[in-house]
Protein backbone atom coordinates (compact mmCIF):
# COMPACT_ATOMS: atom_id res chain seq x y z
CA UNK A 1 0.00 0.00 0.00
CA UNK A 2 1.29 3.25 -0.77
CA UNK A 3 1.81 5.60 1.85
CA UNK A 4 0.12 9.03 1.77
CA UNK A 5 1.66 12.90 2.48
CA UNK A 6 0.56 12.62 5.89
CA UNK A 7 2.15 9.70 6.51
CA UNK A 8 5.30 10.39 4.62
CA UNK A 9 5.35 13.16 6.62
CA UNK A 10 5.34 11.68 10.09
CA UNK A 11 7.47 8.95 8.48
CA UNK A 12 10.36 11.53 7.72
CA UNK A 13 9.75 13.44 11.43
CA UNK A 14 10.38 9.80 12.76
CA UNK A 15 13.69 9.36 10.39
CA UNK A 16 15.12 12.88 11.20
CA UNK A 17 14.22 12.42 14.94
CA UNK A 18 15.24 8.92 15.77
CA UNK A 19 12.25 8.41 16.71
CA UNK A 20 9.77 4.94 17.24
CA UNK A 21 6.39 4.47 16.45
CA UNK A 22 5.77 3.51 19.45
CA UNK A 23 7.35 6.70 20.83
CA UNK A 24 4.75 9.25 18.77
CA UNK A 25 2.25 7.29 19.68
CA UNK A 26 2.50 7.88 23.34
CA UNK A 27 4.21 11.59 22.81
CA UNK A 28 0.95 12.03 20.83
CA UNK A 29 -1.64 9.85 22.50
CA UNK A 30 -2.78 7.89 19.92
CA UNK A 31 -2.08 3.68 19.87
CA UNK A 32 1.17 2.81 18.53
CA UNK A 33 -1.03 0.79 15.67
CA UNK A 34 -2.28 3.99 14.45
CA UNK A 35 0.71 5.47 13.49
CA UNK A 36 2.22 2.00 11.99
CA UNK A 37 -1.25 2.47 10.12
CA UNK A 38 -0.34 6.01 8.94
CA UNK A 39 3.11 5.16 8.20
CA UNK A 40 2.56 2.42 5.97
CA UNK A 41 -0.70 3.93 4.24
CA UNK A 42 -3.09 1.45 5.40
CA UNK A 43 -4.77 5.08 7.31
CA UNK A 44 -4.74 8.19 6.36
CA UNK A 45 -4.06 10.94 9.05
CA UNK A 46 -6.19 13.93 9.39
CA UNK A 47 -4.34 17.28 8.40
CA UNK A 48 -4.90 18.22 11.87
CA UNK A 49 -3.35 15.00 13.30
CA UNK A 50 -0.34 16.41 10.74
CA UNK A 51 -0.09 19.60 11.99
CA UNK A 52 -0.12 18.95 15.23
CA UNK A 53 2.95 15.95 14.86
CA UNK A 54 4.35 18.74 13.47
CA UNK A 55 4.39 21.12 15.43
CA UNK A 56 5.23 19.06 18.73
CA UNK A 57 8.51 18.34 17.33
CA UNK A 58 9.18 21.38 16.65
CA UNK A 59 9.42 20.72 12.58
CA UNK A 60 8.38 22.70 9.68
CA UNK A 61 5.78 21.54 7.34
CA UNK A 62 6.84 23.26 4.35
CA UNK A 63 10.41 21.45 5.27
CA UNK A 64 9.11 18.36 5.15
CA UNK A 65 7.05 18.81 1.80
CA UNK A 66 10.28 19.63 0.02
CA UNK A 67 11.98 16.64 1.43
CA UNK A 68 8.77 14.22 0.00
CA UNK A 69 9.10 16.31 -3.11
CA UNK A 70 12.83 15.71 -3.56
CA UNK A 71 12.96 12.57 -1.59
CA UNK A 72 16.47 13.29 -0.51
CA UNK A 73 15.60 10.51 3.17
CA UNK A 74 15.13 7.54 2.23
CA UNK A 75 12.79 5.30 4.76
């Protein structure tokens, strides 16, 4: 299944950051299967869910758009 923005986007937040789903799951208080569901496109994440993500880790959305766009991280 292919993976949507949204969850390309939390994908590369979780690459740059070191980060586990298991660890934004509980940072973001959501179950860990939910993310793994975003992640691997078998869910789609609200834009609000996104933004959010986002902005807890202190990333920038526009950032991460270019990164999809020139897929310079591989996952």
């Amino acid at each position: 299944m292919k993976t949507t923005e949204g969850g390309r986007v939390i994908a590369i937040i979780k690459a740059k950051l070191a980060l586990t789903n298991q660890t934004i799951a509980d940072d973001y208080g959501v179950h860990v299967n939910t993310v793994s569901g975003w992640i691997s496109g078998k869910n789609r994440p609200h834009y609000d869910d996104i933004v959010q993500i986002v902005d807890m880790y202190s990333q920038d959305l526009n950032d991460l758009r270019e990164i999809i766009k020139h897929e310079s991280i591989k996952l």
